[in-house]
N, C-alpha and C. Protein backbone atom coordinates (compact mmCIF):
# COMPACT_ATOMS: atom_id res chain seq x y z
N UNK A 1 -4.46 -15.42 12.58
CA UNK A 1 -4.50 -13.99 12.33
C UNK A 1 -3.08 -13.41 12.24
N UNK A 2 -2.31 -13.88 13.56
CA UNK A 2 -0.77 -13.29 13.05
C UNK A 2 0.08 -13.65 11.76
N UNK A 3 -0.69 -14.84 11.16
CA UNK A 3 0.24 -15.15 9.91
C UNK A 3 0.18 -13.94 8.54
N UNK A 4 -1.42 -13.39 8.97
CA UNK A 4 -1.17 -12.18 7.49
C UNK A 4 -0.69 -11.04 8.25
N UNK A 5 -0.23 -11.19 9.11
CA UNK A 5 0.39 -9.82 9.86
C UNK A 5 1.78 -9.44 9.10
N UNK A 6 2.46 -11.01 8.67
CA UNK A 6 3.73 -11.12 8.55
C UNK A 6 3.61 -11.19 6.81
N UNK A 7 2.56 -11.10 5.92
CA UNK A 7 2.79 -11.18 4.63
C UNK A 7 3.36 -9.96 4.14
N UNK A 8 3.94 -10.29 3.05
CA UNK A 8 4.64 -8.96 2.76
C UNK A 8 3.40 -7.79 2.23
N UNK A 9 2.77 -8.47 1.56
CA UNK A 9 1.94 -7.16 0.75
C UNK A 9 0.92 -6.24 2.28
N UNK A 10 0.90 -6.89 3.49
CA UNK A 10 0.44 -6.19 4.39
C UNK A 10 1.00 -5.56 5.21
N UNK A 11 2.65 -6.14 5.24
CA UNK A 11 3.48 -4.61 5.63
C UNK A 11 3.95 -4.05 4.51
N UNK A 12 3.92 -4.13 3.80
CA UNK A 12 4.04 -2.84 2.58
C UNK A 12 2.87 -2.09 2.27
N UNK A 13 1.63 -2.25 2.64
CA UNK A 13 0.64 -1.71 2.52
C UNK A 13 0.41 -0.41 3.70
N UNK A 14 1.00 -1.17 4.96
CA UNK A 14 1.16 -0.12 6.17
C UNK A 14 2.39 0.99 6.17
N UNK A 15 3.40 0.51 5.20
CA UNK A 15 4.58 1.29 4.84
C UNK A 15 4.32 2.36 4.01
N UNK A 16 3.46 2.02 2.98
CA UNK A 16 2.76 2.83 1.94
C UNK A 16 2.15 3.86 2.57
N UNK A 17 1.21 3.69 3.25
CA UNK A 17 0.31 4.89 4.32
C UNK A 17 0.74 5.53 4.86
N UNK A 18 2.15 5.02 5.47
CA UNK A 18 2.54 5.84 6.31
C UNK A 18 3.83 6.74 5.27
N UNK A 19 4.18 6.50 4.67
CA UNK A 19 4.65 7.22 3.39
C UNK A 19 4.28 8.24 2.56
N UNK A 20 3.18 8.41 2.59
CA UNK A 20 1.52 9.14 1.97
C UNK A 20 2.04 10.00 2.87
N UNK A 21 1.22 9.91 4.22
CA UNK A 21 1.37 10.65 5.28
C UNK A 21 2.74 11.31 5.85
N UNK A 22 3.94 10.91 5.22
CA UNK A 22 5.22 11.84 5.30
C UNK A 22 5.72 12.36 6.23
N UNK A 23 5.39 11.80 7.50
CA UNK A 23 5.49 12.13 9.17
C UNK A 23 7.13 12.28 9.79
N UNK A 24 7.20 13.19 10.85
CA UNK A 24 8.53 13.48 10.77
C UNK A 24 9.42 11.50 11.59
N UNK A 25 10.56 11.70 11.16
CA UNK A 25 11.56 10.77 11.49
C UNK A 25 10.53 10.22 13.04
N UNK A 26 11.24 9.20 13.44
CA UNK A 26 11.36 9.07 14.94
C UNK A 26 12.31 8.88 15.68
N UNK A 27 13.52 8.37 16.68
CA UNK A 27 14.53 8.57 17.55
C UNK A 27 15.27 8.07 16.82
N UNK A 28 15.11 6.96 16.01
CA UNK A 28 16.30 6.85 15.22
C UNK A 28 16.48 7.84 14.18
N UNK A 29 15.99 8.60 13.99
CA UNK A 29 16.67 9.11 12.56
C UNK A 29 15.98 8.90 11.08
N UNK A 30 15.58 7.49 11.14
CA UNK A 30 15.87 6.75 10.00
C UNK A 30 14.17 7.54 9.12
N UNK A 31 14.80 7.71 8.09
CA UNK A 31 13.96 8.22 7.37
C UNK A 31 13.30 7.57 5.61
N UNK A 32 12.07 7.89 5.18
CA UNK A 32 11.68 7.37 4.15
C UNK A 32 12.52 7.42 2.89
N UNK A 33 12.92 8.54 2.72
CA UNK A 33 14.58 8.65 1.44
C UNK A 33 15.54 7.86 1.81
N UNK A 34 15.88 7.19 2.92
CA UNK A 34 17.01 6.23 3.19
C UNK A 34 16.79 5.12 2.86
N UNK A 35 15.47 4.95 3.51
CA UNK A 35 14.85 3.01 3.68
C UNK A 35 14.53 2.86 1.73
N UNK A 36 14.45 4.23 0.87
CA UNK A 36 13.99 3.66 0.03
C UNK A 36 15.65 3.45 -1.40
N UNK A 37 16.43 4.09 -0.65
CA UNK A 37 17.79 4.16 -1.16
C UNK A 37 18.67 2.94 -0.65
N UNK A 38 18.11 2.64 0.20
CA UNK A 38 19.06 1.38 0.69
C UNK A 38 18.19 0.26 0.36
N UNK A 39 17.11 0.28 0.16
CA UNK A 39 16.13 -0.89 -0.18
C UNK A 39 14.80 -1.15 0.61
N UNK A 40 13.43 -1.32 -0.23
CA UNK A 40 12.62 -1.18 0.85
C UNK A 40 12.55 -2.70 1.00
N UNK A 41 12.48 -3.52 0.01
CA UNK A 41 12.42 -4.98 0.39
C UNK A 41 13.28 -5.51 1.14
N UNK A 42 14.32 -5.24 1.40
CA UNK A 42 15.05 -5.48 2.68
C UNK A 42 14.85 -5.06 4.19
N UNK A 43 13.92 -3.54 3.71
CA UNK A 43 13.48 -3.51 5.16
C UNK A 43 12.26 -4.41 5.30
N UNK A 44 11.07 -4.85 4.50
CA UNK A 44 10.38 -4.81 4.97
C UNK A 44 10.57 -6.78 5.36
N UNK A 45 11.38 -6.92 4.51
CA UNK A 45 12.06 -8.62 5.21
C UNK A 45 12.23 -8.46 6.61
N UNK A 46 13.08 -7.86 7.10
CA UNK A 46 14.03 -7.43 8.49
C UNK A 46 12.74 -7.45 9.21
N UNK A 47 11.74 -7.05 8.93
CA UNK A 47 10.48 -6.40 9.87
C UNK A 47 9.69 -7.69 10.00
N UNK A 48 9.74 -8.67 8.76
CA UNK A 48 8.90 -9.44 8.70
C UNK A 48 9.51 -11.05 9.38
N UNK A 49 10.91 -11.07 8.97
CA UNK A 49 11.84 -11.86 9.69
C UNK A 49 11.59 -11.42 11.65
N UNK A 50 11.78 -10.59 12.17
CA UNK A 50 11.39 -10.04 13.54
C UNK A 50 10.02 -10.81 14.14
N UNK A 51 9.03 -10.44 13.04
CA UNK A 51 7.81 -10.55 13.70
C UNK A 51 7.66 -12.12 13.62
N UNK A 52 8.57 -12.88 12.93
CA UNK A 52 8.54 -14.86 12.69
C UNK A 52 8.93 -15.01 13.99
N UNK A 53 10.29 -14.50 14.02
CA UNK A 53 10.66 -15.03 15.25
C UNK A 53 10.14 -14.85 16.36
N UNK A 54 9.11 -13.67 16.59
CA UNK A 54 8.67 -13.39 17.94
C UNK A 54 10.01 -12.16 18.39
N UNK A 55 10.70 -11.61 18.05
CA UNK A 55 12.48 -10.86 18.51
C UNK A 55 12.08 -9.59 18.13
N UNK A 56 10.45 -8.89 17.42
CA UNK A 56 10.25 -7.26 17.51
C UNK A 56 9.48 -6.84 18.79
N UNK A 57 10.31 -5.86 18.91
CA UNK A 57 10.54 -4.63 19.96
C UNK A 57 10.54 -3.51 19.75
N UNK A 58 9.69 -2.73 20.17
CA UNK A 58 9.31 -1.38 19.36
C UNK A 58 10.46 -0.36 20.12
N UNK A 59 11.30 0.39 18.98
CA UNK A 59 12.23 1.35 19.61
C UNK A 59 11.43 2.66 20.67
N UNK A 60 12.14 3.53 21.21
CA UNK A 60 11.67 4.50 21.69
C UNK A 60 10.93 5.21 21.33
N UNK A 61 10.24 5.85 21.34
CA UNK A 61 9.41 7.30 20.89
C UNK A 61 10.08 8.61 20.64
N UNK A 62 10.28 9.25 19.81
CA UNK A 62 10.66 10.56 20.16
C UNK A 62 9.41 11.49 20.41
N UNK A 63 9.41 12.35 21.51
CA UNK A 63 8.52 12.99 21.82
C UNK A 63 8.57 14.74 21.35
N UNK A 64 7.33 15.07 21.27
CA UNK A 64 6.96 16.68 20.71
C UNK A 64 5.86 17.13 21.30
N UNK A 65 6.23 18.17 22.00
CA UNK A 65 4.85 19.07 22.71
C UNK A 65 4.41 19.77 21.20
N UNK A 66 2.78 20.02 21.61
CA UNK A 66 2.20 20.88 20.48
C UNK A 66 1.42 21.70 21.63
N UNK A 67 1.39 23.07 21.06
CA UNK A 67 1.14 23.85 22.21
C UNK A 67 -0.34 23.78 22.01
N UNK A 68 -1.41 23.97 23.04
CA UNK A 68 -2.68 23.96 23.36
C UNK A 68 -3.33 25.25 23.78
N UNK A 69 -4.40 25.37 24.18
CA UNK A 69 -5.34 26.63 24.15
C UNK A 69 -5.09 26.88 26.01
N UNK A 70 -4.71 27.78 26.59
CA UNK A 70 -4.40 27.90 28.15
C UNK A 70 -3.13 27.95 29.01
N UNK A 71 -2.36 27.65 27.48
CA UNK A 71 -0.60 27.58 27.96
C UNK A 71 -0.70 25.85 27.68
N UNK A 72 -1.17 25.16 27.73
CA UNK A 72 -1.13 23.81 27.80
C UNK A 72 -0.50 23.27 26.79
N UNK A 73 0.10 21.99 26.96
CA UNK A 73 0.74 21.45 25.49
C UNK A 73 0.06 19.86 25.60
N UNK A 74 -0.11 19.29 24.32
CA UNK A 74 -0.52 17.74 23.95
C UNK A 74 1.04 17.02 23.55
N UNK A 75 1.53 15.95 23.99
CA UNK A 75 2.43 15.77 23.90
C UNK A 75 2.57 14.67 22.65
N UNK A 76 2.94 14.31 21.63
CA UNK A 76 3.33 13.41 20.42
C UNK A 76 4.41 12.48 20.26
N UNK A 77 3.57 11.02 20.29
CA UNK A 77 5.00 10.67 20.96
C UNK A 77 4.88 10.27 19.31
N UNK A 78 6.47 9.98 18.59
CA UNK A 78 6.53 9.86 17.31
C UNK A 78 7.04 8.48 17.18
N UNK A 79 6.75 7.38 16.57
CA UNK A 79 7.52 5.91 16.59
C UNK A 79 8.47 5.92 15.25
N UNK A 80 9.27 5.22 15.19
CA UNK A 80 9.97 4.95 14.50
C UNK A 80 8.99 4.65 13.03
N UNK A 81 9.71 4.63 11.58
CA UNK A 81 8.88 4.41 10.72
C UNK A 81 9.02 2.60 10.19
N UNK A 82 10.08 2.03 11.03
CA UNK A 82 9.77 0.30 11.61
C UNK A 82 8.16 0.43 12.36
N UNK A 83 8.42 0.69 13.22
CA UNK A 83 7.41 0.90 14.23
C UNK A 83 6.17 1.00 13.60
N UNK A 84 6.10 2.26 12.77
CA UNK A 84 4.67 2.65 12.53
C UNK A 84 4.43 1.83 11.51
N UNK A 85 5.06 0.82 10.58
CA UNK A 85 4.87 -0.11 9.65
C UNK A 85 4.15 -1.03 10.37
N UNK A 86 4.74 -1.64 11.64
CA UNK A 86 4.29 -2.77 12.35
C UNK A 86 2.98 -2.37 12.68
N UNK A 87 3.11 -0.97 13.42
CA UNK A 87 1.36 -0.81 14.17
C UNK A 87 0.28 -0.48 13.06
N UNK A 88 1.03 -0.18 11.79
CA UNK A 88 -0.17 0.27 10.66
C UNK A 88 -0.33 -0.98 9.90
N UNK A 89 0.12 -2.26 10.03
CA UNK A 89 -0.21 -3.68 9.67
C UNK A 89 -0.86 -4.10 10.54
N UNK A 90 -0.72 -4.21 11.88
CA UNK A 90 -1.79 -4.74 12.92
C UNK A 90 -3.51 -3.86 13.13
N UNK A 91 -3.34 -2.64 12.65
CA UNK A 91 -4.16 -2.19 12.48
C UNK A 91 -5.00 -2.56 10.83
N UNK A 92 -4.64 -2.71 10.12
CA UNK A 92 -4.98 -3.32 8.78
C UNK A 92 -5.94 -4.58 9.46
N UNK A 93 -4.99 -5.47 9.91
CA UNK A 93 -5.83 -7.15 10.37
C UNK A 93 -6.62 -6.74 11.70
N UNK A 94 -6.43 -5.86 12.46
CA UNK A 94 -7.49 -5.55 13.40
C UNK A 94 -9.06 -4.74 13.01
N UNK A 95 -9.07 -3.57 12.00
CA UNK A 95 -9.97 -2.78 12.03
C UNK A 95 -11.29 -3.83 11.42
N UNK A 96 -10.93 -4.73 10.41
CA UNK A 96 -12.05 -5.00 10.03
C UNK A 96 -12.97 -5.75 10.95
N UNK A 97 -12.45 -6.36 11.80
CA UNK A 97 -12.79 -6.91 13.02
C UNK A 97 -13.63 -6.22 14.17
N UNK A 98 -13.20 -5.37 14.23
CA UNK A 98 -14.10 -4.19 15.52
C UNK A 98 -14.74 -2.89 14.43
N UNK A 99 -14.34 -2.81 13.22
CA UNK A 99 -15.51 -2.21 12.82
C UNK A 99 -17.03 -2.48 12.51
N UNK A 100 -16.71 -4.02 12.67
CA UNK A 100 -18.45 -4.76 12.31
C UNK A 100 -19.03 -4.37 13.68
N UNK A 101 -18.12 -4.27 15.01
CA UNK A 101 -18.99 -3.71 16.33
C UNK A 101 -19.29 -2.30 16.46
N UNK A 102 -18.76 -1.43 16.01
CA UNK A 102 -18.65 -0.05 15.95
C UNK A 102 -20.09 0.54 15.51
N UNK A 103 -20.26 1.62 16.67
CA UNK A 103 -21.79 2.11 16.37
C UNK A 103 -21.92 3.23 15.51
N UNK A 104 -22.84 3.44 15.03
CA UNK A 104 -22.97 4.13 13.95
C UNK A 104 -22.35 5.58 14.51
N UNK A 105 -22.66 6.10 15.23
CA UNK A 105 -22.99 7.48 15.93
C UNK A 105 -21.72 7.95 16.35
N UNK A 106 -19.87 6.73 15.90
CA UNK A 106 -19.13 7.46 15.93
C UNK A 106 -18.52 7.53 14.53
N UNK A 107 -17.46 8.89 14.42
CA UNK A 107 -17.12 9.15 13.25
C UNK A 107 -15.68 9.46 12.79
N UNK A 108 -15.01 9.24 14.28
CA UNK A 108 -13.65 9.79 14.10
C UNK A 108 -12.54 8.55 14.04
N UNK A 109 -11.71 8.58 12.99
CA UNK A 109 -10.70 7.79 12.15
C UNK A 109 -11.00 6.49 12.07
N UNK A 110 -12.27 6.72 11.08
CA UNK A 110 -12.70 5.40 10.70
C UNK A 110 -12.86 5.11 9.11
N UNK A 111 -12.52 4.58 8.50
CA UNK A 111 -12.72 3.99 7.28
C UNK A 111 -14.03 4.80 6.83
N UNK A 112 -14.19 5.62 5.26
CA UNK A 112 -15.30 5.81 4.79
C UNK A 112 -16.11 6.65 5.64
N UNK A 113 -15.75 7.45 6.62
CA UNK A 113 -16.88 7.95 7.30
C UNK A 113 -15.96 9.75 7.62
N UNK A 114 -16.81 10.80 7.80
CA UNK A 114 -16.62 11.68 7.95
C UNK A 114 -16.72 12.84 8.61
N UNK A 115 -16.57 13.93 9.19
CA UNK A 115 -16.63 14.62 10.35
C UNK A 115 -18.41 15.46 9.24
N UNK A 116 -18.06 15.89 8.25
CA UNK A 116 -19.21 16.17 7.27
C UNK A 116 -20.62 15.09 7.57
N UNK A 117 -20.14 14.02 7.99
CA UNK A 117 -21.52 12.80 8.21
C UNK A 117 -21.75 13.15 9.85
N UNK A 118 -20.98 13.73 10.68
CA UNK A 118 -21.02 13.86 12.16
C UNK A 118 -22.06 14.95 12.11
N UNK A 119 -21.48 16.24 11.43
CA UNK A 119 -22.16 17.32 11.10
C UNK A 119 -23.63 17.67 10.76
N UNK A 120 -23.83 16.36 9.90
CA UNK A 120 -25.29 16.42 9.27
C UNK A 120 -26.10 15.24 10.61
N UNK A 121 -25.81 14.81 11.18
CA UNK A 121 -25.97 14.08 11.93
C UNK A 121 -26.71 14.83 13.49
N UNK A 122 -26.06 15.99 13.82
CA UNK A 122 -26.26 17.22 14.60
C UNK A 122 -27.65 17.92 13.61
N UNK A 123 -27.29 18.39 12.82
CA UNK A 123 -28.51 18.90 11.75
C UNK A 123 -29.64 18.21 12.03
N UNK A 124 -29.73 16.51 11.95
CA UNK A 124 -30.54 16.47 11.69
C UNK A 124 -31.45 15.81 13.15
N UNK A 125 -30.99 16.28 14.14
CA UNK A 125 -31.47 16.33 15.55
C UNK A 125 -31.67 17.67 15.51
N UNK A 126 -31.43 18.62 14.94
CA UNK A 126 -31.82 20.20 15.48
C UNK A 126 -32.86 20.02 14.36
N UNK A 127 -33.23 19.39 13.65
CA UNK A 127 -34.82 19.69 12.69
C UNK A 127 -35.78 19.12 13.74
N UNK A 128 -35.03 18.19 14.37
CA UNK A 128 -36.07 17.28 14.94
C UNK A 128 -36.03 18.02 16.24
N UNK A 129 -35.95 19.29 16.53
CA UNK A 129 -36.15 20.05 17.27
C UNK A 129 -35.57 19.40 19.11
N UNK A 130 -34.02 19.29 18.41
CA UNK A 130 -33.67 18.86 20.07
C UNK A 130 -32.53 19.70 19.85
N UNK A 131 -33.14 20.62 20.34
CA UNK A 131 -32.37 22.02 20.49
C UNK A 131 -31.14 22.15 21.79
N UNK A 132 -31.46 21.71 22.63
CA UNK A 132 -30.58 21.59 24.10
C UNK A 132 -29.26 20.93 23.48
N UNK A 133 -27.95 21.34 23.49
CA UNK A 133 -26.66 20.83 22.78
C UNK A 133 -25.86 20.77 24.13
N UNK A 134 -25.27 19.53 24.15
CA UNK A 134 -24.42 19.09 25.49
C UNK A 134 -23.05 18.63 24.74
N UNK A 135 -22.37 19.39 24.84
CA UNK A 135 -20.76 19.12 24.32
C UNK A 135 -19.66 18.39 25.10
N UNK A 136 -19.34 17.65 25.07
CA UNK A 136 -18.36 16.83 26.49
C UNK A 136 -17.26 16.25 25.96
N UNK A 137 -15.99 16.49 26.75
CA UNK A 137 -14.73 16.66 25.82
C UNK A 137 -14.02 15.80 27.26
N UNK A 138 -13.80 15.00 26.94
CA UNK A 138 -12.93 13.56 27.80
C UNK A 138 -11.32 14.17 28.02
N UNK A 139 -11.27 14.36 29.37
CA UNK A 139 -9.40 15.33 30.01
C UNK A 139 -8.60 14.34 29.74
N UNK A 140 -7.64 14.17 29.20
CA UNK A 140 -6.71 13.68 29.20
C UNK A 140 -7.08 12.33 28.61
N UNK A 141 -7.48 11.89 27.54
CA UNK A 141 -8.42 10.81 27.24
C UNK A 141 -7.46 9.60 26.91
N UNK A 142 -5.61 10.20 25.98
CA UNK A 142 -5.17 9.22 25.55
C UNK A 142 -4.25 9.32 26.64
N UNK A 143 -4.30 10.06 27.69
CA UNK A 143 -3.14 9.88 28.42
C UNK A 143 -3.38 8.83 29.48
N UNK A 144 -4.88 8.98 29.62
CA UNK A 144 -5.01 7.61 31.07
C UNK A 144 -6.14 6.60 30.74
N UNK A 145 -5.97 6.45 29.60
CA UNK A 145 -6.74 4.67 29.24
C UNK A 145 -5.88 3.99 29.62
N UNK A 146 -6.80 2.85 30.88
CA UNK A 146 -5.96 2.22 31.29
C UNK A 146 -5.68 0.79 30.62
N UNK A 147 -4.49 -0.04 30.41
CA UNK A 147 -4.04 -0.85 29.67
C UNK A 147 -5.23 -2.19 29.60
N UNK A 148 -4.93 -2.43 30.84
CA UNK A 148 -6.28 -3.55 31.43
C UNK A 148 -7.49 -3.63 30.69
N UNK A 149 -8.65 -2.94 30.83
CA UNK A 149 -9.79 -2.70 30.49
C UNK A 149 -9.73 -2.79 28.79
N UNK A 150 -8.54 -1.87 28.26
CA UNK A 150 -8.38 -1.94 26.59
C UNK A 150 -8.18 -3.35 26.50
N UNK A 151 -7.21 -3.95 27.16
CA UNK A 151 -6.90 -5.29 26.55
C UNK A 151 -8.05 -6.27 26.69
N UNK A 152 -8.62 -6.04 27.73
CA UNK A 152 -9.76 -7.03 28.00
C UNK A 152 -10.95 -6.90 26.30
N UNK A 153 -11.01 -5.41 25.91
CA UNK A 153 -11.93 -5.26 25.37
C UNK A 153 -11.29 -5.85 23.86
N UNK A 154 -10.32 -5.76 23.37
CA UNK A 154 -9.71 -6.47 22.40
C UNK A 154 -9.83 -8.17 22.17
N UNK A 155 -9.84 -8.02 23.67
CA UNK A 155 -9.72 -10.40 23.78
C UNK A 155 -11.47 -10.22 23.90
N UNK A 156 -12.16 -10.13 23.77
CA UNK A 156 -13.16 -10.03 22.94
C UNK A 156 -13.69 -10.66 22.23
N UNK A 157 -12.49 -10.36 20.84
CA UNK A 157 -12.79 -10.14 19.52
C UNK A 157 -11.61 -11.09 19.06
N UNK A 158 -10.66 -10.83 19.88
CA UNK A 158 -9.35 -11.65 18.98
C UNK A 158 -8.83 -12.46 19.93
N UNK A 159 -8.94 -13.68 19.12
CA UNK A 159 -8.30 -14.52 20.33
C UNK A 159 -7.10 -15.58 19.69
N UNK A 160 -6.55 -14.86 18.94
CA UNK A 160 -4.59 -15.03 18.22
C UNK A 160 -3.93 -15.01 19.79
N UNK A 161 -3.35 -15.42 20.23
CA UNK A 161 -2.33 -14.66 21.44
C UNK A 161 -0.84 -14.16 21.03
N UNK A 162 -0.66 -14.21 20.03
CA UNK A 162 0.47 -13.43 19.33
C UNK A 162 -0.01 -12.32 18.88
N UNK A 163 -1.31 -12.21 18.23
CA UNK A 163 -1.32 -10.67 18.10
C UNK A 163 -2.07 -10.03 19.67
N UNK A 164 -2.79 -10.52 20.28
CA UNK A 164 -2.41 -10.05 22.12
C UNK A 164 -1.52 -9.65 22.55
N UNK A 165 -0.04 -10.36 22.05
CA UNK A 165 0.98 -10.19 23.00
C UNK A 165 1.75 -8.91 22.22
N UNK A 166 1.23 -8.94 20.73
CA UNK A 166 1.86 -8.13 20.38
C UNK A 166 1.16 -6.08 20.59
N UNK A 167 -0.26 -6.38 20.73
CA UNK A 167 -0.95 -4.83 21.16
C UNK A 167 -0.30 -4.43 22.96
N UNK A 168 -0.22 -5.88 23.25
CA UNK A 168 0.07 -5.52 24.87
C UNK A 168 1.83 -4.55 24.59
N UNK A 169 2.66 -5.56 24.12
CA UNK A 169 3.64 -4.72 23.94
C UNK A 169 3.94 -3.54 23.41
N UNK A 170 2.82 -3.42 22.58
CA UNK A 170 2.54 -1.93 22.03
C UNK A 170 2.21 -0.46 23.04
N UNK A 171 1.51 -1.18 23.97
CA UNK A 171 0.50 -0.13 25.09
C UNK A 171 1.48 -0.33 26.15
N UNK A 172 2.59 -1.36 26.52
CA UNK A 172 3.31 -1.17 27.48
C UNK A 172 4.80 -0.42 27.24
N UNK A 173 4.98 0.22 25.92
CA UNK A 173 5.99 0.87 25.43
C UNK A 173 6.08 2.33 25.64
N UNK A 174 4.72 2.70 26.39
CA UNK A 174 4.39 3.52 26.67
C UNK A 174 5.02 4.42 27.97
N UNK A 175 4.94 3.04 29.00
CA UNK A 175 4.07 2.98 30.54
C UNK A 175 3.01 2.30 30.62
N UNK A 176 2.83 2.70 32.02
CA UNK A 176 1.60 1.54 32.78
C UNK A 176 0.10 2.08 32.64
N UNK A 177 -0.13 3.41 31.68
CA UNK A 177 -1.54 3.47 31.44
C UNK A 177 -0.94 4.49 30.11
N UNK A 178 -2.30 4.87 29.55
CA UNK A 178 -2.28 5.54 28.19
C UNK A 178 -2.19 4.96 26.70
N UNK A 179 -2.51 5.54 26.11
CA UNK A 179 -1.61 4.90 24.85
C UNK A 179 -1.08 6.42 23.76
N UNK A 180 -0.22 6.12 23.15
CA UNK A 180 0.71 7.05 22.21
C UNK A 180 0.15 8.02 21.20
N UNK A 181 -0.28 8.91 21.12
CA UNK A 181 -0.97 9.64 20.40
C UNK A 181 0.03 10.36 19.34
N UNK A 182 -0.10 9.59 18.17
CA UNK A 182 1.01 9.58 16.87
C UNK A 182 1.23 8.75 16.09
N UNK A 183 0.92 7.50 16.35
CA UNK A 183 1.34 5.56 16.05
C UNK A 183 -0.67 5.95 15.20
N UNK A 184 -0.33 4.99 14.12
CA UNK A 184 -1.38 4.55 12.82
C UNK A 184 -2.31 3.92 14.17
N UNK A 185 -2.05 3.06 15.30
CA UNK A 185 -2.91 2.07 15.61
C UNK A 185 -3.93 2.77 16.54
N UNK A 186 -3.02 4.13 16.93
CA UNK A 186 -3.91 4.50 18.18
C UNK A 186 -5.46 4.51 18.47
N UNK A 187 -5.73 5.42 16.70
CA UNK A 187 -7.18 5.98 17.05
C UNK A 187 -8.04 4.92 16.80
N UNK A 188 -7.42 3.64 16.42
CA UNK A 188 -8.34 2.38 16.13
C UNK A 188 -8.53 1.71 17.85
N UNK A 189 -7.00 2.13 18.87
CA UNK A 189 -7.33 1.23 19.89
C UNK A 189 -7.86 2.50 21.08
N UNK A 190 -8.35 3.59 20.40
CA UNK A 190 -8.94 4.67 21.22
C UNK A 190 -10.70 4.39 20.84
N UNK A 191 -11.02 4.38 19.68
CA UNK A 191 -12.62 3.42 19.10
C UNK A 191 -12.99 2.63 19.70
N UNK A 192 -11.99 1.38 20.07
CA UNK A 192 -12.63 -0.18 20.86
C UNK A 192 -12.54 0.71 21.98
N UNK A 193 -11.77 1.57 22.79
CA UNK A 193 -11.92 2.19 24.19
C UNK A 193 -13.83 2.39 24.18
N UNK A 194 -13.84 3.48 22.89
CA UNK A 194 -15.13 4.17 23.54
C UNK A 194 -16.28 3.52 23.15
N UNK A 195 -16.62 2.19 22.63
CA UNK A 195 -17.20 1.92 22.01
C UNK A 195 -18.44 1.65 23.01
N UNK A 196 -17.63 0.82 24.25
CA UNK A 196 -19.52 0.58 25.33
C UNK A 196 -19.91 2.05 25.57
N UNK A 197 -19.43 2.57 25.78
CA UNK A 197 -19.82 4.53 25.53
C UNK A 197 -20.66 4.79 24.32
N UNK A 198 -20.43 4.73 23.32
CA UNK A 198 -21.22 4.99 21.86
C UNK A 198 -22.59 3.99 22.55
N UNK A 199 -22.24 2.39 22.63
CA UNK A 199 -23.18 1.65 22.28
C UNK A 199 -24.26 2.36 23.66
N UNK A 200 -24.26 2.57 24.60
CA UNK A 200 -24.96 3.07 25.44
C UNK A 200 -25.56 4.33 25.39
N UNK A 201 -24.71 5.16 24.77
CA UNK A 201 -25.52 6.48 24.28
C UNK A 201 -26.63 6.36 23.25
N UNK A 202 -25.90 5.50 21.98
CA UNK A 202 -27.18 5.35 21.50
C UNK A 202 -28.03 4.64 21.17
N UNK A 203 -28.56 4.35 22.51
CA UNK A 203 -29.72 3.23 23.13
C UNK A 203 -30.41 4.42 23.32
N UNK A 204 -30.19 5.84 23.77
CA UNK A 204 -31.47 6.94 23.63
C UNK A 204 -31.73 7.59 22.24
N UNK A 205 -31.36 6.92 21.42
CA UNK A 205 -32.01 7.17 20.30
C UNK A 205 -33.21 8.02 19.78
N UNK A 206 -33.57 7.57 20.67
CA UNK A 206 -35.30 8.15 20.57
C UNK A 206 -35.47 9.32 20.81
N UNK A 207 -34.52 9.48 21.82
CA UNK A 207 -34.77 11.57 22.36
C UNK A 207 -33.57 12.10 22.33
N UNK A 208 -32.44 11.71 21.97
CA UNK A 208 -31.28 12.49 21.71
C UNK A 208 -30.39 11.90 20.36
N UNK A 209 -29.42 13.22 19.65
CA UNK A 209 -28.88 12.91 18.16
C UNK A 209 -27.39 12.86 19.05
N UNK A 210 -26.62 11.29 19.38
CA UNK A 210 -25.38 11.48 19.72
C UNK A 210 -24.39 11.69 18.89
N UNK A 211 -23.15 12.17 18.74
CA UNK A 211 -22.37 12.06 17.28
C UNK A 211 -20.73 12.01 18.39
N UNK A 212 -20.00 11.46 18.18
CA UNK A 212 -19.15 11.81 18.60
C UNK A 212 -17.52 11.71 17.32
C-alpha cells in the first residue's frame, strides 16, 4: 500500500486538490505561486524522495482561531502545503478502503454524497411520522479523539506498517490526543472515529431516521 503512496501521479493528484481549494500558506510561508515558479516536479520528487527514505516529518502547524457562537473560538491548525500533499495522498490510498465499511446514514466529507441526501433522509422519517427530533452535537469532538482507539480502528483495515507509522506520525504532530482540524486527512480519520457510532445507530432502523 505505501508503494502507491509514493507514485507521482498520487501526489500530484493530492497537490491538485489542494490547489483547487487555495488554502492560506502554512508556517513556512511557502506558497502555491512559488512551488509552481520554482517547479512543481521538483517538489513533488523532494516529497516523494522523503517518503522512500522513511526521513518525512511533518513541519509545524500554523494556527487560527475562528470565532464561534458564545465568545468561543474553533481553533485551525493549517499544515504546510508539503504537508497537506502528503496527508491528501494518504487519504487518496486510505478512503477507498474504509469507505466499503462506512454506513449509509453518514454524510459528511465523503465522496459523492451530500448534506441535500442527509436532508431528504430527515424528510423521509418525518413522512414516516417520527416526529420526535433529537439533535446531538459531540463538545470538542476533534479536540479529544484519543490517538489509541483511532489507531486501533485503522489496523483494522490496513495492515502496511509504513502507512501505520505514517497516520501515527500524523496524529502525534499534534499532541497526545485530538487530531488537526484543517489537514485533507482529517475528516476521513474523524469517519473511521464515528463509524461503530453510525453502525450502532443504525441497527434501529426500524423506529428511528439517523443522519449524521
Amino acid at each position: 500500500m505505501y508503494v502507491h503512496l509514493l507514485k507521482r501521479e498520487t501526489l500530484e493528484a493530492a497537490y491538485l486538490e489542494a490547489r483547487r481549494k487555495d488554502g492560506a500558506p502554512g508556517e513556512d510561508g511557502e506558497t502555491f505561486e512559488r512551488i509552481e515558479e520554482t517547479g512543481r516536479e521538483e517538489f513533488l520528487a523532494r516529497i516523494a524522495e522523503e517518503l522512500r527514505t522513511e526521513t518525512y516529518r511533518p513541519r509545524p502547524y500554523r494556527r487560527r482561531e475562528i470565532p464561534k457562537e458564545g465568545g468561543k473560538v474553533r481553533v485551525i491548525s493549517i499544515p504546510s502545503i508539503r504537508d497537506r500533499t502528503v496527508h491528501g495522498a494518504l487519504r487518496l490510498v486510505l478512503e477507498p478502503i474504509f469507505e466499503a465499511d462506512f454506513s449509509d446514514s453518514s454524510f459528511g466529507a465523503r465522496p459523492g454524497r451530500s448534506a441535500h441526501e442527509a436532508i431528504e433522509t430527515v424528510s423521509r422519517g418525518l413522512r414516516q411520522r417520527r416526529h420526535r427530533v433529537v439533535d446531538v452535537d459531540l463538545k470538542g469532538f476533534f479536540d479529544n479523539i484519543r490517538h489509541d482507539r483511532l489507531l486501533e480502528r485503522v489496523a483494522r483495515r490496513v495492515q502496511d506498517d509504513e502507512v501505520l507509522a505514517l497516520v501515527k506520525q500524523f496524529l502525534k504532530s499534534t499532541g497526545e490526543k485530538g487530531i488537526p482540524q484543517g489537514s485533507p486527512l482529517s475528516p476521513l480519520l474523524a469517519n473511521i472515529a464515528l463509524n461503530d457510532l453510525d453502525q450502532a445507530l443504525e441497527r434501529g432502523r426500524g423506529y428511528l431516521a439517523y443522519t449524521r
